[in-house]
C-alpha atoms as a PDB file:
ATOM      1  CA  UNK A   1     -11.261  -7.962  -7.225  1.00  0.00           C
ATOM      2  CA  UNK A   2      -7.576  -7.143  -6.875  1.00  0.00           C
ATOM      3  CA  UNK A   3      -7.920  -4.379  -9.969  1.00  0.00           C
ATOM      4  CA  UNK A   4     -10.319  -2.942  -8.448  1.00  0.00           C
ATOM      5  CA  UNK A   5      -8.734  -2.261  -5.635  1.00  0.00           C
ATOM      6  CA  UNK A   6      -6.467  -1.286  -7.518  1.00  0.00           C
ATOM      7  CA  UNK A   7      -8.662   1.233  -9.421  1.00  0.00           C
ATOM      8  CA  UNK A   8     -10.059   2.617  -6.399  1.00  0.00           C
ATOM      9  CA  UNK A   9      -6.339   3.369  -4.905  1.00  0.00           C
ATOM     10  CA  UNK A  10      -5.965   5.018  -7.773  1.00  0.00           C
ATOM     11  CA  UNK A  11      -8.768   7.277  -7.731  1.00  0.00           C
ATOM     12  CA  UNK A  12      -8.199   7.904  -4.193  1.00  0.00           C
ATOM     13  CA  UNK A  13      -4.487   8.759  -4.909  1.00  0.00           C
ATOM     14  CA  UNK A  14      -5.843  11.295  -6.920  1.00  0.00           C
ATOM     15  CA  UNK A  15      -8.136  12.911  -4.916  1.00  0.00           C
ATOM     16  CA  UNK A  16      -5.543  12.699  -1.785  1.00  0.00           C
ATOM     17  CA  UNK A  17      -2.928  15.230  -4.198  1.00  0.00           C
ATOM     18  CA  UNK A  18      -5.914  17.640  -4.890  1.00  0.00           C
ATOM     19  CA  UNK A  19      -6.616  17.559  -1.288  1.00  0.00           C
ATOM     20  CA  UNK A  20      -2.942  18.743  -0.545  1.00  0.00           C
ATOM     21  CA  UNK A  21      -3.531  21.586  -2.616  1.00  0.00           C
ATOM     22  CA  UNK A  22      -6.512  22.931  -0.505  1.00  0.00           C
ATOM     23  CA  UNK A  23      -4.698  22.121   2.718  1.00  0.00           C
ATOM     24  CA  UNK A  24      -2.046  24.476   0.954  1.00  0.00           C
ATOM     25  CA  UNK A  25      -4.591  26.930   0.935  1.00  0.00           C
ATOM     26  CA  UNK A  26      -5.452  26.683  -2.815  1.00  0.00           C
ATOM     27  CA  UNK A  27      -8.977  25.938  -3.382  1.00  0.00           C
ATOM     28  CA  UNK A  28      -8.863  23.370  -6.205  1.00  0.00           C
ATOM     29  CA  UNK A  29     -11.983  21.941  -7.345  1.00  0.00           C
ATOM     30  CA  UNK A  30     -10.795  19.111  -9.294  1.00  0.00           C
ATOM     31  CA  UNK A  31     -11.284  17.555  -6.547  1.00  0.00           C
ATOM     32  CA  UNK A  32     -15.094  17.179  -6.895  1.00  0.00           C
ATOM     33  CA  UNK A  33     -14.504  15.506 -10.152  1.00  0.00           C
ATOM     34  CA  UNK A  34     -12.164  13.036  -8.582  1.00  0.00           C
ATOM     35  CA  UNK A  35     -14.452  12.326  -5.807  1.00  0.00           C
ATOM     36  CA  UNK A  36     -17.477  11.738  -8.807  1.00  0.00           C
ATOM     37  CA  UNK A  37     -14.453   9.308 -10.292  1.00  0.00           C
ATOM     38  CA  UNK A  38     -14.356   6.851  -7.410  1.00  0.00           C
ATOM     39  CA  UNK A  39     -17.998   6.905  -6.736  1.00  0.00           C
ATOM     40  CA  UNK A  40     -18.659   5.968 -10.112  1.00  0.00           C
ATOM     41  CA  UNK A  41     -16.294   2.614  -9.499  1.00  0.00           C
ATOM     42  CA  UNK A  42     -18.284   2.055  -6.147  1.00  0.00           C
ATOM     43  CA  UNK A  43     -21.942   2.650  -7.450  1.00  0.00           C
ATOM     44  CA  UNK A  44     -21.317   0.030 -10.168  1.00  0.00           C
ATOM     45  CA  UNK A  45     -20.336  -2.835  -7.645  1.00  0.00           C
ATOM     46  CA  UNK A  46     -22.606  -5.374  -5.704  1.00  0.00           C
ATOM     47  CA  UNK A  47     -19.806  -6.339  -3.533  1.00  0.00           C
ATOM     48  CA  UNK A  48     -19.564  -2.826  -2.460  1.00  0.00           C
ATOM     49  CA  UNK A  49     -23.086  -2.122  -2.072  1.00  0.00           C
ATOM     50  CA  UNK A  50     -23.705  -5.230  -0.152  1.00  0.00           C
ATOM     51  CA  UNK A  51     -20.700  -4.598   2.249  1.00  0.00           C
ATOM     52  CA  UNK A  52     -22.284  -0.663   2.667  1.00  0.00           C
ATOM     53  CA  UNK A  53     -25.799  -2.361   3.409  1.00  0.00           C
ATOM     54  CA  UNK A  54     -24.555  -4.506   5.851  1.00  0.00           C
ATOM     55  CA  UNK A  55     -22.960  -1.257   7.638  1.00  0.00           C
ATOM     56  CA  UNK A  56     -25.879   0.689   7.330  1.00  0.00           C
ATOM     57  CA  UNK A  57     -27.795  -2.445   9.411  1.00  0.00           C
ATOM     58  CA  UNK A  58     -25.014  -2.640  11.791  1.00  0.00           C
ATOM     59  CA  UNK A  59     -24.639   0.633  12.692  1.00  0.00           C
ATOM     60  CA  UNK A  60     -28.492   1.139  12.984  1.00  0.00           C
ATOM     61  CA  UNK A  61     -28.588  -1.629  15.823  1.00  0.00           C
ATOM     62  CA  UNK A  62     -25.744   0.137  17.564  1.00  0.00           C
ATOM     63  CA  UNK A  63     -27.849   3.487  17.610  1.00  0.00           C
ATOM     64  CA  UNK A  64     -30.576   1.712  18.897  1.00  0.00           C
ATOM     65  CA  UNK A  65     -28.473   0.146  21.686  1.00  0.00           C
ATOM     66  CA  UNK A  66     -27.597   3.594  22.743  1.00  0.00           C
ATOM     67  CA  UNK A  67     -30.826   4.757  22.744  1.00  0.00           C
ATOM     68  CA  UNK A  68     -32.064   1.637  24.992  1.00  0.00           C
ATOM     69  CA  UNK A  69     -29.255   2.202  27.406  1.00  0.00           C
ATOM     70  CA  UNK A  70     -28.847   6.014  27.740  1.00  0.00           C
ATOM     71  CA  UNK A  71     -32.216   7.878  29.070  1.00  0.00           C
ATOM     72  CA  UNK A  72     -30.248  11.634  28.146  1.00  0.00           C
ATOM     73  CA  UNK A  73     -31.071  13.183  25.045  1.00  0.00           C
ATOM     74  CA  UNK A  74     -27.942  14.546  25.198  1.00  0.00           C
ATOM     75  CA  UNK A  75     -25.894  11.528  25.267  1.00  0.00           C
ATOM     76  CA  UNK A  76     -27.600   9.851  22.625  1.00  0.00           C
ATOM     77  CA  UNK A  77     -27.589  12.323  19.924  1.00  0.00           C
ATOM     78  CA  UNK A  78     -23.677  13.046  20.963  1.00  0.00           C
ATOM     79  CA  UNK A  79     -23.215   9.258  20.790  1.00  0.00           C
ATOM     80  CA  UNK A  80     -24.783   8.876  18.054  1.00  0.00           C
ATOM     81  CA  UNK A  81     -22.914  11.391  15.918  1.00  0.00           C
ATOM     82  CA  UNK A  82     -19.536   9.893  17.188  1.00  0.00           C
ATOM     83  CA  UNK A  83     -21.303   6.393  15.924  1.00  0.00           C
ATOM     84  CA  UNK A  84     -22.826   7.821  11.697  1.00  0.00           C
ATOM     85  CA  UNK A  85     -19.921  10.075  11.843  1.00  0.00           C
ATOM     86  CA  UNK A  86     -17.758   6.966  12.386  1.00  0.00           C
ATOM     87  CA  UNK A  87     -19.420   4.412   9.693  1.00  0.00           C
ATOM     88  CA  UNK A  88     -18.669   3.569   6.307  1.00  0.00           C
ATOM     89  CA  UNK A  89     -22.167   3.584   5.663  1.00  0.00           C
ATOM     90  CA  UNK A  90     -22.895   7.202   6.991  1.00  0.00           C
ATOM     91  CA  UNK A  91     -19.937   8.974   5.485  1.00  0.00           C
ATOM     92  CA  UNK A  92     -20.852   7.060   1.550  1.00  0.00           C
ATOM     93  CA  UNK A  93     -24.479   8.498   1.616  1.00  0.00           C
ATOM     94  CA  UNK A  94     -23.463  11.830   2.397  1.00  0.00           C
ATOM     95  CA  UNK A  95     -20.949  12.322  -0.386  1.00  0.00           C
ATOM     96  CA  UNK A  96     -23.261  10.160  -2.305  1.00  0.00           C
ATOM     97  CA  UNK A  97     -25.738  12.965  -2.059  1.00  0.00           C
ATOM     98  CA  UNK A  98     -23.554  15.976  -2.477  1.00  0.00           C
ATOM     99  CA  UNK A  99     -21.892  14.493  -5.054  1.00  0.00           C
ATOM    100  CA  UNK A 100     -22.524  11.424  -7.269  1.00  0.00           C
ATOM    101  CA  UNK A 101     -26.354  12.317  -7.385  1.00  0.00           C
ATOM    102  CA  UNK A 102     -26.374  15.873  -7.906  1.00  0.00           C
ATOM    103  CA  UNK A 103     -23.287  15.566 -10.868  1.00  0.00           C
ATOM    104  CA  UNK A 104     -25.434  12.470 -12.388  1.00  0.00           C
ATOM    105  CA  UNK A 105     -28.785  15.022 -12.867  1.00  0.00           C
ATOM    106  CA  UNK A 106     -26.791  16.958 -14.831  1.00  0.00           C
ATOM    107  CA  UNK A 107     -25.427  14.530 -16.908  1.00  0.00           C
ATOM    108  CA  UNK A 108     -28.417  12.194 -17.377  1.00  0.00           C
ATOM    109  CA  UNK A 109     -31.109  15.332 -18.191  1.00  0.00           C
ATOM    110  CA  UNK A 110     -32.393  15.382 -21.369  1.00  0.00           C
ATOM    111  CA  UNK A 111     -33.882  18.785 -20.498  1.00  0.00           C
ATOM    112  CA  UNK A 112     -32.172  21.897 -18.748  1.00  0.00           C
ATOM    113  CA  UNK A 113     -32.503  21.372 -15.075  1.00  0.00           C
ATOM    114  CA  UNK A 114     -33.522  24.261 -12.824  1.00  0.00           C
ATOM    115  CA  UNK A 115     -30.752  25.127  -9.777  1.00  0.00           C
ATOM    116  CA  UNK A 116     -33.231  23.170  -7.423  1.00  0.00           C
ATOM    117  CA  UNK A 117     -33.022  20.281  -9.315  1.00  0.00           C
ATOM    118  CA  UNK A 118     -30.050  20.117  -9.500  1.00  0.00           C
ATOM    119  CA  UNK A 119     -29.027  20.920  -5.698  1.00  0.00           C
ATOM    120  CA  UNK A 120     -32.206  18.206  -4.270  1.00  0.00           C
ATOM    121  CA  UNK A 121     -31.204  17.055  -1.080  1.00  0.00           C
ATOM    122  CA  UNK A 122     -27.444  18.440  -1.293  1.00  0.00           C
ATOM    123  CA  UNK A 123     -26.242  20.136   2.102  1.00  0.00           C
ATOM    124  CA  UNK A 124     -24.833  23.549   0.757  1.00  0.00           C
ATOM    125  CA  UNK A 125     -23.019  25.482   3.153  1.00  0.00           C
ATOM    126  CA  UNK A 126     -23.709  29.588   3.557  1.00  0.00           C
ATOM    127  CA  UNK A 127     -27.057  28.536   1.331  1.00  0.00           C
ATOM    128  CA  UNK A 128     -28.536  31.804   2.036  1.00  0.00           C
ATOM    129  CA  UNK A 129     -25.209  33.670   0.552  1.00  0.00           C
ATOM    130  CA  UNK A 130     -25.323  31.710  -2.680  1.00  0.00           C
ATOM    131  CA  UNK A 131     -28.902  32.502  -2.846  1.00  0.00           C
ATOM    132  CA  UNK A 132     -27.971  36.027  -2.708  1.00  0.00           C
ATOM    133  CA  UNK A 133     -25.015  35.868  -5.034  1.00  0.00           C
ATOM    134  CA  UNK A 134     -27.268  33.812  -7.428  1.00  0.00           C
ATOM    135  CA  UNK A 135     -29.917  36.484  -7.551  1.00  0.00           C
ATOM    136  CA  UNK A 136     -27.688  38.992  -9.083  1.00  0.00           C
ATOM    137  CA  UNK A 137     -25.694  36.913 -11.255  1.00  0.00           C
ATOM    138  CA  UNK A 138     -29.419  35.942 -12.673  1.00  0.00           C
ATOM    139  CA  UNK A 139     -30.160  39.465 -13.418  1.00  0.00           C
ATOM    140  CA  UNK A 140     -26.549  39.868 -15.001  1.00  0.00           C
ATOM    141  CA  UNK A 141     -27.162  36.681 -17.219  1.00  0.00           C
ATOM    142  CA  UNK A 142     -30.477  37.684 -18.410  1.00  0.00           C
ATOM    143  CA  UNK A 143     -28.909  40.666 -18.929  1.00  0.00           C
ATOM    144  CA  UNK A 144     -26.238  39.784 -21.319  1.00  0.00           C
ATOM    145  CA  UNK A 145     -27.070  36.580 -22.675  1.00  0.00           C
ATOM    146  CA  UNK A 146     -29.213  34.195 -23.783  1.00  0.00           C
ATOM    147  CA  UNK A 147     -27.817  31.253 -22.920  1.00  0.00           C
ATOM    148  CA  UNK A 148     -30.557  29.070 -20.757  1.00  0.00           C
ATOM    149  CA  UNK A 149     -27.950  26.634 -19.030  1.00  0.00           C
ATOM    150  CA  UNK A 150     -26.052  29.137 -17.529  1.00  0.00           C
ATOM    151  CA  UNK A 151     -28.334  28.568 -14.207  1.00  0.00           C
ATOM    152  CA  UNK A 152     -27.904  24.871 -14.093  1.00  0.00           C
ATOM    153  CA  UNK A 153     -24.112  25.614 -14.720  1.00  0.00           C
ATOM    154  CA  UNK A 154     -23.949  28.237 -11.600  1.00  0.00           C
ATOM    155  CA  UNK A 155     -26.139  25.341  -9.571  1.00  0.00           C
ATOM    156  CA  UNK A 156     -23.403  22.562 -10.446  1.00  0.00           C
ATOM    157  CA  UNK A 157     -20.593  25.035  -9.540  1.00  0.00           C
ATOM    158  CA  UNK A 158     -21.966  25.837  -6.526  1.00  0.00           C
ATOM    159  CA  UNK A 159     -22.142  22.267  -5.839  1.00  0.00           C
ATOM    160  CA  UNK A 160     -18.517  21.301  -6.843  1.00  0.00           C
ATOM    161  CA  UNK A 161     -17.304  24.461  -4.457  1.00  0.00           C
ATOM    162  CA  UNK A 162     -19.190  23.450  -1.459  1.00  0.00           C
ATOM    163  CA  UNK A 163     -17.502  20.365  -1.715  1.00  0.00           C
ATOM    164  CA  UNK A 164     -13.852  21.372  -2.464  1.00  0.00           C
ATOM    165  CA  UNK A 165     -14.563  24.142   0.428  1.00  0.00           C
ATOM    166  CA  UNK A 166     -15.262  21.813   2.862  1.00  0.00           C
ATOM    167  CA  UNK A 167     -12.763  19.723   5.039  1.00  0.00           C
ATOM    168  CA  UNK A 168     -15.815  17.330   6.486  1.00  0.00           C
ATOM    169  CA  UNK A 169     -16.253  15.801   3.192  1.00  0.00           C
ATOM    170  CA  UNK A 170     -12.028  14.691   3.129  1.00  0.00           C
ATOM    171  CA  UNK A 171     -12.642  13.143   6.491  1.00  0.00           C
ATOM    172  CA  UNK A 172     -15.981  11.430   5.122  1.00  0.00           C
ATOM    173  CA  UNK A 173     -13.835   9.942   1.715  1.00  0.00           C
ATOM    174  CA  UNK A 174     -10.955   9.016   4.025  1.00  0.00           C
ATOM    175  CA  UNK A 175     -13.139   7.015   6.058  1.00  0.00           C
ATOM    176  CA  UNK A 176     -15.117   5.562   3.079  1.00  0.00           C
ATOM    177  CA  UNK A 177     -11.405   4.198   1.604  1.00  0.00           C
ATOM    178  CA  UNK A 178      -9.897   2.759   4.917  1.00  0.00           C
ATOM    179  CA  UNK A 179     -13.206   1.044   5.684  1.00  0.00           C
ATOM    180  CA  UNK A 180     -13.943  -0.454   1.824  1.00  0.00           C
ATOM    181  CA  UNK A 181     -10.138  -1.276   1.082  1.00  0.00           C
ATOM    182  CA  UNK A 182      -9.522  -4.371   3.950  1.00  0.00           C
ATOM    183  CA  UNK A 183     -12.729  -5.540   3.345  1.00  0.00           C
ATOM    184  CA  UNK A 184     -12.855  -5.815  -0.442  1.00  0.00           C
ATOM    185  CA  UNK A 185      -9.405  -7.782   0.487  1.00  0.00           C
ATOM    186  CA  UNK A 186     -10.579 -10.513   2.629  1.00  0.00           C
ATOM    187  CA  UNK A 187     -13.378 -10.961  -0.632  1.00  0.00           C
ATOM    188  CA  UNK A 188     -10.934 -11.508  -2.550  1.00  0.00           C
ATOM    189  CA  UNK A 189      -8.701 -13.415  -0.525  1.00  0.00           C
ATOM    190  CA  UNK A 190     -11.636 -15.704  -0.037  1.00  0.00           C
ATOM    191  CA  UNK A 191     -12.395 -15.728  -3.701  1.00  0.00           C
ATOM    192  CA  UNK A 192      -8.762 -16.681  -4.493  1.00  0.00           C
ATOM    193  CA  UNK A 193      -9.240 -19.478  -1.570  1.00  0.00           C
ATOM    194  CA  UNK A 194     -12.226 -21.080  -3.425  1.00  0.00           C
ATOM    195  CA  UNK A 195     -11.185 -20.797  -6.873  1.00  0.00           C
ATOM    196  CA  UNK A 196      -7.854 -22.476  -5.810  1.00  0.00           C
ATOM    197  CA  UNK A 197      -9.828 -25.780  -3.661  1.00  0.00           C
ATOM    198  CA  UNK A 198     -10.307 -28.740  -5.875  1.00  0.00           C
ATOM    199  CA  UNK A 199     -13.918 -30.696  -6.698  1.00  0.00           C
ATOM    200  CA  UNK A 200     -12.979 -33.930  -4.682  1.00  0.00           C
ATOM    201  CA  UNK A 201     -14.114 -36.847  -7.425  1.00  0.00           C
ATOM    202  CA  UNK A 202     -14.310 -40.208  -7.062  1.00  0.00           C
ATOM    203  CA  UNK A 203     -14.476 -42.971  -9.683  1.00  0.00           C
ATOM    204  CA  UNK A 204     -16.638 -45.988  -8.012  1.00  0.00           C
ATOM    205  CA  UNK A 205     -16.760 -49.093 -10.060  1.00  0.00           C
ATOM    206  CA  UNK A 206     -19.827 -49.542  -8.250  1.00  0.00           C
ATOM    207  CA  UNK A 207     -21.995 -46.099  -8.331  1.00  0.00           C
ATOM    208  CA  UNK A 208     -20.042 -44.610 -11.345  1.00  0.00           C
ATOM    209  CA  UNK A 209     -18.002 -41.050 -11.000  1.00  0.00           C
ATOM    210  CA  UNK A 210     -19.744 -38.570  -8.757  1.00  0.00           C
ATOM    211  CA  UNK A 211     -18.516 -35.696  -6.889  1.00  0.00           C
ATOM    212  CA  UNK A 212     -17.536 -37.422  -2.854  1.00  0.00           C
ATOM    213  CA  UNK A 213     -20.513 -36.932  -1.215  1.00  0.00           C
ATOM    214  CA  UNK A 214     -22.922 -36.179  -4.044  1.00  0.00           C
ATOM    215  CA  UNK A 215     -23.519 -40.069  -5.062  1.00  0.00           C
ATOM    216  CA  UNK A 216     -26.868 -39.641  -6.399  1.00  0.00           C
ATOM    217  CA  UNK A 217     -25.541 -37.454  -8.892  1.00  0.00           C
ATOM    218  CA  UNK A 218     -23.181 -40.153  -9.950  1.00  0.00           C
ATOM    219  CA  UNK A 219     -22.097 -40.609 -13.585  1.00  0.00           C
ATOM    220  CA  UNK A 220     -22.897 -44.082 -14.350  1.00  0.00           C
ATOM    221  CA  UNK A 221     -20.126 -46.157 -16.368  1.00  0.00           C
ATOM    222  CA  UNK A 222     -20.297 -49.822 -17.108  1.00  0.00           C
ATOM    223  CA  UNK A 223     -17.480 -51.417 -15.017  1.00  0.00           C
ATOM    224  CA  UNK A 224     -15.817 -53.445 -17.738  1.00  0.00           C
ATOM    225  CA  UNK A 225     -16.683 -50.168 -20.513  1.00  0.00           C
ATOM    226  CA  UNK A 226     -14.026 -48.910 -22.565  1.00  0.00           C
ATOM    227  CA  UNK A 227     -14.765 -45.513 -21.369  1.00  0.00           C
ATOM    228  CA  UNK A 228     -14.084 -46.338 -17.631  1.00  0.00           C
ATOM    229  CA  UNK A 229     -10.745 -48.146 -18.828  1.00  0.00           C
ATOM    230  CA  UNK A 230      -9.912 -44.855 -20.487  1.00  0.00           C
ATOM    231  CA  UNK A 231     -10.572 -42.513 -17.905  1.00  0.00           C
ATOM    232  CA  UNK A 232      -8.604 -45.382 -15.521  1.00  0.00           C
ATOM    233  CA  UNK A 233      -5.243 -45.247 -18.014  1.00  0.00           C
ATOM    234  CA  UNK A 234      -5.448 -41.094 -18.057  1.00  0.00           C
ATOM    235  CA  UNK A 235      -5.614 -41.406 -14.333  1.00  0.00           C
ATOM    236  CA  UNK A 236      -2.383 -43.272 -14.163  1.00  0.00           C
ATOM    237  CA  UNK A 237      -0.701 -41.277 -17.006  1.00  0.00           C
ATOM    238  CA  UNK A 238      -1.181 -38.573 -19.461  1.00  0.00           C
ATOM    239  CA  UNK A 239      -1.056 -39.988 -23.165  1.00  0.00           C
ATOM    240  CA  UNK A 240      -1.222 -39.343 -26.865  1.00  0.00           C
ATOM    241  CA  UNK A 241      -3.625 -40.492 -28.811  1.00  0.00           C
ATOM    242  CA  UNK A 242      -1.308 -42.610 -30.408  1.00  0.00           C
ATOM    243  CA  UNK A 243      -0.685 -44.521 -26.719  1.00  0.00           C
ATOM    244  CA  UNK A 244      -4.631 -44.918 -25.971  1.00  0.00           C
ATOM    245  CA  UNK A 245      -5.300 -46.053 -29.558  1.00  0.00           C
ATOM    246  CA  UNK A 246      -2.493 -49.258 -28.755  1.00  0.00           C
ATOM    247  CA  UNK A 247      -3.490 -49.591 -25.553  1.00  0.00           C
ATOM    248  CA  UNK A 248      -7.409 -49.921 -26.048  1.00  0.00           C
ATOM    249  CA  UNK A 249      -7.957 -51.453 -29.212  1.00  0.00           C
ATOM    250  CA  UNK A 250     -10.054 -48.561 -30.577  1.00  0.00           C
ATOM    251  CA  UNK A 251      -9.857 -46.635 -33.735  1.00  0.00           C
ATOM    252  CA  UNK A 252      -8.758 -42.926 -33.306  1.00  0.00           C
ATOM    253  CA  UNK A 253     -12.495 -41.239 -34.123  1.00  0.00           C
ATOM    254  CA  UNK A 254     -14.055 -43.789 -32.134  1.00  0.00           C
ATOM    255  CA  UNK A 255     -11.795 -42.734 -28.922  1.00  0.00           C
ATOM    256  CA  UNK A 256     -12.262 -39.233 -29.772  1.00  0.00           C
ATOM    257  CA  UNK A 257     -15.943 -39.271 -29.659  1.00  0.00           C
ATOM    258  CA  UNK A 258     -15.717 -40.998 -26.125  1.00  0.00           C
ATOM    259  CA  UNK A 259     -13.644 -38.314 -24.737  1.00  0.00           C
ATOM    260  CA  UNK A 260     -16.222 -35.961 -26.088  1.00  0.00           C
ATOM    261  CA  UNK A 261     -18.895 -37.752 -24.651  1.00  0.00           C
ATOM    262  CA  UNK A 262     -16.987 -38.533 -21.395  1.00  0.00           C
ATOM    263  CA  UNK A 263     -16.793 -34.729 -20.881  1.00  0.00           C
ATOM    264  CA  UNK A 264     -20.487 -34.444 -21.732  1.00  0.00           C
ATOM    265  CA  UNK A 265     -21.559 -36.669 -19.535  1.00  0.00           C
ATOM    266  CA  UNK A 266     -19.549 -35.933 -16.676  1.00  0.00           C
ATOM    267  CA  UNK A 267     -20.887 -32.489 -16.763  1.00  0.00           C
ATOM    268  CA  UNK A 268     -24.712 -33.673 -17.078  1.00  0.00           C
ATOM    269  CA  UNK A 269     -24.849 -36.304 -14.813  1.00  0.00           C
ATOM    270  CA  UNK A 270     -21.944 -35.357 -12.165  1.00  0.00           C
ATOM    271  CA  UNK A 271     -23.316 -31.863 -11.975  1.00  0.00           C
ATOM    272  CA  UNK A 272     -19.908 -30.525 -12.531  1.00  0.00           C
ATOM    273  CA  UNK A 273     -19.110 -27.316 -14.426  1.00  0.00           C
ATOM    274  CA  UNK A 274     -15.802 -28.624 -15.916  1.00  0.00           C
ATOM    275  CA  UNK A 275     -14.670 -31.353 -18.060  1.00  0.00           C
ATOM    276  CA  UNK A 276     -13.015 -34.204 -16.763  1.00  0.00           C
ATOM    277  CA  UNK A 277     -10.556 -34.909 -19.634  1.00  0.00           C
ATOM    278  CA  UNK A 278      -8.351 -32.174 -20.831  1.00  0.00           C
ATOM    279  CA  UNK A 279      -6.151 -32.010 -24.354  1.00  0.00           C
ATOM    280  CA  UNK A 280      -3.352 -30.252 -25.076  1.00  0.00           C
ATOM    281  CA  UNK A 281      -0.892 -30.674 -28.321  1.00  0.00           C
ATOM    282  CA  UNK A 282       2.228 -31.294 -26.077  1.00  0.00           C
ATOM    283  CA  UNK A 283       1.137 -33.663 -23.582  1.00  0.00           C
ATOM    284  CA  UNK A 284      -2.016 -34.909 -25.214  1.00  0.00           C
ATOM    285  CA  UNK A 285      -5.006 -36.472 -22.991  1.00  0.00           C
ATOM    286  CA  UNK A 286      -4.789 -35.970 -18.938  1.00  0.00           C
ATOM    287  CA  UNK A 287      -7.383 -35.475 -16.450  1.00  0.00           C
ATOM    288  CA  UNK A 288      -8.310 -32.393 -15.004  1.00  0.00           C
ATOM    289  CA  UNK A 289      -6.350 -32.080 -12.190  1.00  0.00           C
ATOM    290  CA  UNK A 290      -6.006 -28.743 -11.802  1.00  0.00           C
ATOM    291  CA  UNK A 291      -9.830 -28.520 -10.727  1.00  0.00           C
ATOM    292  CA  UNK A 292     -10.325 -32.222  -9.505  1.00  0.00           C
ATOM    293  CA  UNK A 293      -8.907 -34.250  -6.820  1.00  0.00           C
ATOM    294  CA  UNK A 294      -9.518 -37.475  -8.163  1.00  0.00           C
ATOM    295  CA  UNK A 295      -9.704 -40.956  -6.173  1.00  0.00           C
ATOM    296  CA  UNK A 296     -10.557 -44.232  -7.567  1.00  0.00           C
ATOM    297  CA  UNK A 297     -12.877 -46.389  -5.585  1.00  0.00           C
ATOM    298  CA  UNK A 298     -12.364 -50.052  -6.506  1.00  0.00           C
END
């Protein structure tokens, strides 16, 4: 989660120094393509989708609050403005529309698109005078070539202007960041949370080794087994195989196998998604404590 926050900081960094240049009164539309860049990130997470849902929802029962508690027609389509043109969820659909959708019909056509096709549902601003300004550069084109994409070319460039030329749409991506950003860090500060809590375990020489809580979905081990002394001696010290061969009496394949089918079993019967005996070549057997908090229950 933290790289792609990382990704989409990035992106946004981007788009932010293309944005100075139009503020600068140079009209550079690179900054449609940097816009497509982050919603490409955005459209391909669930996190982000579910967190743009649940805005969508929210802001839909504060409209209808207003609506409920304001009998001027005024007032409620002036609060309601303030309230879409306010929301994460309001401000993603429309450069969503103008942008990501629009861009992707190009890309994804196998044939050649007409200029309505391409602009759908996209708000263009003076429509009328690209119409016009379209109608003779048709004429011209047919004209002087016969290239048949040059109309879905003048379509997507019409597109990408409207959107460098206007400053609603920097307002609309500046909301879309400060609103995703905190909230796609508390994910994964919770994520870090959970990943870091430990499986409580207990070893009962009773019920057998369950997760606390979960006892019938306990492990069960014979209370005098060789396996449950084992597990008992790793829980009291890592050791070499060397150490648990001398100190149980077993052969090394035969202790082996039990470790193996320790971890097996643990897993099936415990319900767990680790194993409970880990090896490594300088410390050789130890239980898992990095994921378990283990007890034993005498």
């Amino acid at each position: 989660m933290d790289t792609l926050i990382s990704q989409l900081d990035q992106k946004y960094e981007k788009y932010s120094q293309k944005l100075i240049n139009n503020h600068n009164g140079n009209l550079d539309e690179n900054i449609f393509y940097n816009a497509y860049d982050y919603l490409c990130i955005t459209e391909k997470q669930p996190k982000i989708r579910e967190i743009i849902e649940k805005d969508r929802k929210d802001t839909g029962i504060k409209i209808k609050k207003i609506i409920e508690q304001n009998d001027s027609k005024e007032a409620q389509r002036d609060l309601k403005r303030r309230i879409e043109y306010n929301s994460l969820s309001f401000c993603y659909d429309q450069v969503l529309r103008d942008v990501y959708i629009p861009k992707n019909k190009v890309i994804n056509s196998e044939k050649l698109l007409s200029p309505d096709e391409i602009i759908g549902a996209t708000h263009i601003h003076w429509k009328e005078f690209w119409d016009t300004i379209y109608f003779f550069l048709k004429g011209l084109i047919f004209l002087f070539t016969d290239r048949k994409d040059i109309p879905m070319n003048i379509a997507l460039q019409q597109i990408i202007h409207n959107f460098a030329s206007q400053r609603k749409y920097s307002m609309y991506f500046e909301t879309i960041h400060t609103a995703l950003k905190p909230q796609l860090l508390e994910i994964h500060t919770q994520d870090k949370e959970l990943s870091s809590k430990k499986i409580r375990i207990i070893i009962d020489d009773k019920k057998g080794i369950y997760e606390d809580g979960q006892e019938q979905t306990a492990y069960e081990i014979g209370k005098t087994s060789k396996r449950l002394k084992l597990i008992k001696l790793l829980k009291s010290k890592e050791c070499h195989l060397a150490i648990l061969v001398s100190s149980l009496y077993q052969k090394e394949g035969a202790i082996i196998n039990s470790i193996s089918a320790i971890n097996k079993l643990f897993r099936e019967k415990a319900n767990q998604s680790y194993d409970l005996i880990n090896h490594s070549d300088s410390i050789g057997y130890y239980l898992n404590t990095d994921k378990f908090e283990i007890k034993i229950k005498e």
